[in-house]
Protein backbone atom coordinates (compact mmCIF):
# COMPACT_ATOMS: atom_id res chain seq x y z
CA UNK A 1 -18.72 -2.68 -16.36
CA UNK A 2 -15.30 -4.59 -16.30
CA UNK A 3 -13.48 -3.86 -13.54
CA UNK A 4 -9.43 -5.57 -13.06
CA UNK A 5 -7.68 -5.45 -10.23
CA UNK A 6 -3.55 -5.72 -10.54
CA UNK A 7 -1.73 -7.57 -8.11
CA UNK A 8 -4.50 -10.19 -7.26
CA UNK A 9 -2.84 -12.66 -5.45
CA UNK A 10 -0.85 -9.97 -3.74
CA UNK A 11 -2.07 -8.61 0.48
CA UNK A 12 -3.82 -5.50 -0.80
CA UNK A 13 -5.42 -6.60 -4.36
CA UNK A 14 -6.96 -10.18 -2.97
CA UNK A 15 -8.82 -7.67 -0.66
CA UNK A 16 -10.02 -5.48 -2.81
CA UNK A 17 -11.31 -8.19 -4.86
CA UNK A 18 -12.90 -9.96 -2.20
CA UNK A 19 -14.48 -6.39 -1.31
CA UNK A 20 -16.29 -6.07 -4.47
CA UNK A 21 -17.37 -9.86 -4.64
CA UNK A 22 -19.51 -8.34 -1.62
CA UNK A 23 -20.31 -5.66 -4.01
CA UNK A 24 -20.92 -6.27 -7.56
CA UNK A 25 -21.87 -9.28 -9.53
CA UNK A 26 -19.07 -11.88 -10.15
CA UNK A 27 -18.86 -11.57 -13.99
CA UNK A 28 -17.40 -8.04 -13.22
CA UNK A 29 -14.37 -8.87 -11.44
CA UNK A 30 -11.27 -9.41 -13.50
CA UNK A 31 -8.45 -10.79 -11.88
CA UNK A 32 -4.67 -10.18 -13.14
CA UNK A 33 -2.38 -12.30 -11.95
CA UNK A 34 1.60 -13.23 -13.04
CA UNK A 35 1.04 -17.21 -12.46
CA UNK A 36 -2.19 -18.77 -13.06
CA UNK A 37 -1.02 -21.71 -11.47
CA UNK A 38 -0.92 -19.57 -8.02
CA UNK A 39 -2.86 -21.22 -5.17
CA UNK A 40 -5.20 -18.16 -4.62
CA UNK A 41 -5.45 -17.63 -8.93
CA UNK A 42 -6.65 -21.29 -9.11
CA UNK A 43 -9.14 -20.41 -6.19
CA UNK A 44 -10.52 -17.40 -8.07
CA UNK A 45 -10.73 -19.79 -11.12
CA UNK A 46 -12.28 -22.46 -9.09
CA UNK A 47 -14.72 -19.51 -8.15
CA UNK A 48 -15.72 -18.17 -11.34
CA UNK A 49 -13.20 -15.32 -10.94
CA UNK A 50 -12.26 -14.50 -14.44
CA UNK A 51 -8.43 -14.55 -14.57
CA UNK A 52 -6.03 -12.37 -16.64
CA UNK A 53 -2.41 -13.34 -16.91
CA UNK A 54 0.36 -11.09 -17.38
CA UNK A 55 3.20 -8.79 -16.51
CA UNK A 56 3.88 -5.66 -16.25
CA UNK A 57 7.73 -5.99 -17.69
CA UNK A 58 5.74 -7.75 -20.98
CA UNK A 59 3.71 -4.82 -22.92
CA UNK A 60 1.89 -7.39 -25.07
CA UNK A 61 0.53 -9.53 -22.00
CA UNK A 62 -0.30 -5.93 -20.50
CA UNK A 63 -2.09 -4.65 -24.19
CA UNK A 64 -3.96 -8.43 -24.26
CA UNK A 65 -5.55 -8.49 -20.04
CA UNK A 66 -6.34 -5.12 -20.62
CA UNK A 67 -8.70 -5.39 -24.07
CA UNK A 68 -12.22 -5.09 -22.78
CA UNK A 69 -11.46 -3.07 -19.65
CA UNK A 70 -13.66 -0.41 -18.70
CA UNK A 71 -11.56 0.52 -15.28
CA UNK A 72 -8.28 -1.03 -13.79
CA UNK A 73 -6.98 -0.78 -9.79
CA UNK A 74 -3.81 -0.36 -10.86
CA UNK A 75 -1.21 -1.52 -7.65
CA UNK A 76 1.68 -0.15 -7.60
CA UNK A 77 4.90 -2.69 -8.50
CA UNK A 78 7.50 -3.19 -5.71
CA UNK A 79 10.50 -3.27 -8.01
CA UNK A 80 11.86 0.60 -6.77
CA UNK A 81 14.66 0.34 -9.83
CA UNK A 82 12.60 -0.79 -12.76
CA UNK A 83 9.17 0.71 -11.20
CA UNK A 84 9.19 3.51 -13.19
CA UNK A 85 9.25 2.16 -16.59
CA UNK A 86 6.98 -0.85 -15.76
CA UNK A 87 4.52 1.60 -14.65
CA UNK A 88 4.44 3.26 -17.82
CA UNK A 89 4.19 0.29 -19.46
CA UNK A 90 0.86 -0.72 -17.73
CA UNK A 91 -0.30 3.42 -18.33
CA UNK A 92 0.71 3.03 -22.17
CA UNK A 93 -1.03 -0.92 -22.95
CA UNK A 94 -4.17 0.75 -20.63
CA UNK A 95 -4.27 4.07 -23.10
CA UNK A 96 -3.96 1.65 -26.42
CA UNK A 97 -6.93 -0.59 -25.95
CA UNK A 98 -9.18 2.21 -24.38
CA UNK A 99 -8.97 1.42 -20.82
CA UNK A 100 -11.65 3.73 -19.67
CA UNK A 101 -10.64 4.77 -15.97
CA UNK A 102 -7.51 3.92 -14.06
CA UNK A 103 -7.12 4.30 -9.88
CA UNK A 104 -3.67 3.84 -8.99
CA UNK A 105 -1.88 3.26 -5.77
CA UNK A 106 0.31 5.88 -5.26
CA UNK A 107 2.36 7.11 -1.65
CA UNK A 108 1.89 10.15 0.32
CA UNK A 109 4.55 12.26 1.64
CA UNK A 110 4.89 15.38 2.30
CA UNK A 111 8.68 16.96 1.30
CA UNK A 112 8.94 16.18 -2.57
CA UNK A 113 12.37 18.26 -2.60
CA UNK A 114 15.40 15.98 -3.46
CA UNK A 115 16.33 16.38 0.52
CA UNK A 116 13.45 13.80 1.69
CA UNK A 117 14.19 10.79 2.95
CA UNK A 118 11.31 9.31 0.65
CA UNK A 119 12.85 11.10 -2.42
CA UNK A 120 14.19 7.96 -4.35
CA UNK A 121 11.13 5.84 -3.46
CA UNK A 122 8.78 8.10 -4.22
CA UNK A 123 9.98 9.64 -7.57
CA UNK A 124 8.71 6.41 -9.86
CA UNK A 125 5.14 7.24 -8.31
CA UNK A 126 5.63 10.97 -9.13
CA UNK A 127 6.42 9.39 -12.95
CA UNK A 128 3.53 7.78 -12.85
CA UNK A 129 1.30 10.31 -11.57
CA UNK A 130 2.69 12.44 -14.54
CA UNK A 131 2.15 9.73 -17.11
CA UNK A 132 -1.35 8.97 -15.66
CA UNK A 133 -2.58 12.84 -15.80
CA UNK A 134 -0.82 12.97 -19.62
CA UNK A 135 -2.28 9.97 -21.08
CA UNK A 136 -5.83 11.33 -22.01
CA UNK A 137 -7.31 8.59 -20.04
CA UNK A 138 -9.43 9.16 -16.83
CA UNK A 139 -7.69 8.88 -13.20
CA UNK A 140 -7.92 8.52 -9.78
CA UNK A 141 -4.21 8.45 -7.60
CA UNK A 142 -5.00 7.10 -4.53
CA UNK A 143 -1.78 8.48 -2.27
CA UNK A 144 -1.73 5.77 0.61
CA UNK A 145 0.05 6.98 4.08
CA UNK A 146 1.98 3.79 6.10
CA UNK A 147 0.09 0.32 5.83
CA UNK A 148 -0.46 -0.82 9.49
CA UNK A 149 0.74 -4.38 8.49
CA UNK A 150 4.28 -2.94 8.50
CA UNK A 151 4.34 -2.16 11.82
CA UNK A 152 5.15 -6.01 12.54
CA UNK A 153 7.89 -5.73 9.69
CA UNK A 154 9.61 -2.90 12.09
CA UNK A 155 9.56 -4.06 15.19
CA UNK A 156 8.65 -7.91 15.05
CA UNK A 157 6.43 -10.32 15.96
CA UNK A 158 4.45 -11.02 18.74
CA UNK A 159 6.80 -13.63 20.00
CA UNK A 160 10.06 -11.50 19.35
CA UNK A 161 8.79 -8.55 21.22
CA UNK A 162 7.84 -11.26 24.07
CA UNK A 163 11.33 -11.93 23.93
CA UNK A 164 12.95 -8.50 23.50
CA UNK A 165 10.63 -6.56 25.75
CA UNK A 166 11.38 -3.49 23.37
CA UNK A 167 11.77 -2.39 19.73
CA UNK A 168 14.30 -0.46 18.69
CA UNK A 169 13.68 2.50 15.50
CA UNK A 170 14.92 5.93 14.54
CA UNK A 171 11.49 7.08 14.29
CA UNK A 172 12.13 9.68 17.01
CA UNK A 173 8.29 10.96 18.46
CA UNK A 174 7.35 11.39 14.42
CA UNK A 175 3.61 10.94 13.90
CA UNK A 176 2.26 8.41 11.34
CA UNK A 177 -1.10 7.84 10.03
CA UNK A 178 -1.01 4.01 9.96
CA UNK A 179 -3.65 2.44 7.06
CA UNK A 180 -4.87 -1.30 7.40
CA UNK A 181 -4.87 -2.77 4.00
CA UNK A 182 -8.69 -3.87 4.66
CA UNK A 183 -10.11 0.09 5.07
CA UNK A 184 -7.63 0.79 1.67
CA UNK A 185 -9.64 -2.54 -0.19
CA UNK A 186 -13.20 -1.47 1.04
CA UNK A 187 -12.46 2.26 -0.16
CA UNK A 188 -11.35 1.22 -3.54
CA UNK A 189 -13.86 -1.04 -3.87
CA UNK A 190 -16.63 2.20 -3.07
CA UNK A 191 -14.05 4.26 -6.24
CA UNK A 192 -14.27 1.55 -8.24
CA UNK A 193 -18.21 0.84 -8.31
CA UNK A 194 -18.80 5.00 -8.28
CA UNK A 195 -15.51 5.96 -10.86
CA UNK A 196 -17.81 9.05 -11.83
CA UNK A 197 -17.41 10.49 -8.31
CA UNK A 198 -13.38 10.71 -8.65
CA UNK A 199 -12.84 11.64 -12.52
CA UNK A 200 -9.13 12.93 -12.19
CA UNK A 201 -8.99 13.30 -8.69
CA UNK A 202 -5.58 12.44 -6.61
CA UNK A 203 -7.10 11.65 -3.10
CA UNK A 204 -4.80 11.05 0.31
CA UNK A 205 -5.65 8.05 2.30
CA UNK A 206 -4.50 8.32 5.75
CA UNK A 207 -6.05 7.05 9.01
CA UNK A 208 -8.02 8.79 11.05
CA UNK A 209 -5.51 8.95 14.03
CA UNK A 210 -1.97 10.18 14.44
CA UNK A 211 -0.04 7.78 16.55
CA UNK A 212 3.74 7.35 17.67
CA UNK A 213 5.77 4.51 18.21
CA UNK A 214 5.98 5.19 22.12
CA UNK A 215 2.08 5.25 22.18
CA UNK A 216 2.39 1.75 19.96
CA UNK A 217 4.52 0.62 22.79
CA UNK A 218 2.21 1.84 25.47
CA UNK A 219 -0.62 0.10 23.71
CA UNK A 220 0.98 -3.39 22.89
CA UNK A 221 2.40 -3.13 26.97
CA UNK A 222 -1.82 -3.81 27.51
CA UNK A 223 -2.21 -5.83 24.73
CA UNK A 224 0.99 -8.24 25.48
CA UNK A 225 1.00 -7.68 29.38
CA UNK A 226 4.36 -7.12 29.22
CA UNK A 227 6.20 -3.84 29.08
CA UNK A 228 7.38 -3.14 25.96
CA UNK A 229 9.28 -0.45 25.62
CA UNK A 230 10.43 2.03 22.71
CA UNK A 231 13.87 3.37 21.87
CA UNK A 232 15.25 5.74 19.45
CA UNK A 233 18.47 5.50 18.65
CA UNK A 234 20.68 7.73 16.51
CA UNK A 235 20.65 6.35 12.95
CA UNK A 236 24.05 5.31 12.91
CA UNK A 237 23.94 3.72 15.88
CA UNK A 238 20.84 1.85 14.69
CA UNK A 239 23.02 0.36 11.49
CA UNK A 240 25.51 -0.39 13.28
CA UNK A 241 23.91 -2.28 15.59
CA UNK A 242 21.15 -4.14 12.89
CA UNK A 243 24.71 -5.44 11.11
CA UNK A 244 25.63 -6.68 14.14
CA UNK A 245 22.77 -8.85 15.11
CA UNK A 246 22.93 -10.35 11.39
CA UNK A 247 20.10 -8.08 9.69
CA UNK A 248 20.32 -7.81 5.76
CA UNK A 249 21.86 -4.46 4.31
CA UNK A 250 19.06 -3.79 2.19
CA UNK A 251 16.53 -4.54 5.08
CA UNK A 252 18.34 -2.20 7.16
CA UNK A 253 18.03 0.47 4.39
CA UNK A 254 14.74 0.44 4.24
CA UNK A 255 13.70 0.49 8.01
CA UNK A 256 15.98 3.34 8.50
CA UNK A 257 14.72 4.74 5.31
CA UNK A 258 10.28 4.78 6.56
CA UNK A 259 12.21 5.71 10.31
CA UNK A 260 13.57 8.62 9.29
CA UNK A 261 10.83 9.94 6.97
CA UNK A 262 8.15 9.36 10.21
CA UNK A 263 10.50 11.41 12.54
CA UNK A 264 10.87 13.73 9.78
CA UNK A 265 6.87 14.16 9.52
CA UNK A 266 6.47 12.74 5.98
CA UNK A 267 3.73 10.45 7.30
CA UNK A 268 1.95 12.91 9.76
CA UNK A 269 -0.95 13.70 7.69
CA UNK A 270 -4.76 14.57 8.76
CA UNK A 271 -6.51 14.45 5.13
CA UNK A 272 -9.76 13.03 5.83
CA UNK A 273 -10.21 11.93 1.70
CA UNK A 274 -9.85 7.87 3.45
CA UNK A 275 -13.06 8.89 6.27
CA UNK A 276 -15.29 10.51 3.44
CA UNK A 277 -14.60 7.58 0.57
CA UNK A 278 -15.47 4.57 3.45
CA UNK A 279 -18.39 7.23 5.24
CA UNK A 280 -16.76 6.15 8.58
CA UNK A 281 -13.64 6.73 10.11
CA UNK A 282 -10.53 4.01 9.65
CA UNK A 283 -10.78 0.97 12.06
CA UNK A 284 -8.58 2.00 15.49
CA UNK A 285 -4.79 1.28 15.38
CA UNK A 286 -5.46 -0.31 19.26
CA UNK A 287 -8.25 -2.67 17.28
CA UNK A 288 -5.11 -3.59 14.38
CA UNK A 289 -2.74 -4.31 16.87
CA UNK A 290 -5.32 -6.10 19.24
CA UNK A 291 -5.76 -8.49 16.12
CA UNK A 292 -2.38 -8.79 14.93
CA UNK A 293 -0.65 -8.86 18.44
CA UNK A 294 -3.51 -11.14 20.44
């Protein structure tokens, strides 16, 4: 059984391939990657890794990494304008050369109404989700809840919050079910080596605790020794003052954007789907920051 992971060089597909090296033989794994010339694609090369080049803006490249395929982890792209069409592009090359199973990396929210603060971001996965269950071909959507790697992207570093003493979000006291990418890899790597048990299933992958941003404060306060404290500001206030320190507009969009959907609730989600795909629960948040924040 062929099995190609998207993304490979990318934070979440190099761990899911390194998750089923642990599992499966070697001449299983398929690797496709943009640039073959990549550090980590000549690695996998150097490895025995077999590679697949392409893109998924180029249908051919997509129709030619695909032949041969019985299942693909299909990662989501990050273009949010174009992500729509590319997507269909990767469901429409899969569906031509008899891709026999696809599991793609969807989001979870909760409010799918034009009013949510997730509504532009999420409607190419909603596309895709619609193409995927039309195209004849088996599925599994994966919806993933908040990565725990982007709680450094909102409030900083170790060495900025050393600095700062706070962090400063409109995420109000909204609950989030933070994921690290490493549970996500291991689970899809369990999908991927037992498709049969998630034929056309859409599963949501949340961790197994709901946590705040003032209990992320309280908990990197131990972890740092320092008090670090949380505040909330209104959202205008927070642009105005992320201009003012020299903060990118589109950076600021999108950190007010995942603030206001977690005050909002879009993120507080108990599914346990995650728990019974990895038979244990998530690893701790206080074990993720611990690591990240040490």
């Amino acid at each position: 059984m062929k099995l190609l992971v998207t993304g490979a060089t990318g934070s979440l597909g190099s761990k899911v391939i390194n998750q089923l090296k642990e599992k499966t033989a070697g001449e299983n794994i398929v690797a496709f990657v943009r640039d073959d010339n990549a550090e980590l694609a000549k690695q996998y090369a150097k490895e025995g890794t077999e590679l697949k080049v392409g893109d998924y803006a180029d249908v051919a490249s997509l129709e030619n990494a695909f032949k041969g395929i019985d299942i693909i982890y299909f990662i989501s792209g990050g273009d949010d304008n174009l992500r729509a069409q590319l997507h269909k592009n990767v469901v429409d090359a899969a569906t031509k050369v008899g891709v026999k199973h696809i599991v793609y990396t969807s989001s979870m929210w909760k409010d799918e109404s034009a009013a949510s603060p997730l509504a532009e971001l999420v409607e190419s996965h909603l596309k895709t989700e619609i193409a995927l269950k039309n195209s004849g071909v088996n599925y599994t959507i994966l919806k993933h809840n908040l990565y725990a790697e982007v709680i450094e992207m909102m409030i900083g570093d170790k060495n900025q919050l050393l600095r700062s003493k706070m962090f400063y979000l409109p995420a109000a006291n909204g609950l989030a079910s933070f994921v690290p990418k490493n549970d996500l890899a291991e689970a899809a790597a369990n999908i991927l080596l037992n498709p049969t048990n998630y034929i056309n299933k859409v599963l949501t992958f949340n961790g197994s605790e709901q946590i705040t941003f003032a209990e992320v404060a309280e908990q990197l306060s131990e972890i740092l020794n320092e008090p670090i404290k949380y505040i909330s500001p209104e959202v205008d206030e927070f642009k105005a003052q992320m201009s003012k320190f020299g903060v990118p507009q589109h950076a600021i969009e999108i950190l007010t954007t995942f603030s206001v959907a977690i005050a909002d609730g879009e993120f507080d989600q108990e599914s346990n789907d995650l728990q019974t795909v990895l038979r244990r629960n998530t690893t701790p948040l206080s074990d993720f920051l611990q690591e990240t924040y040490q």
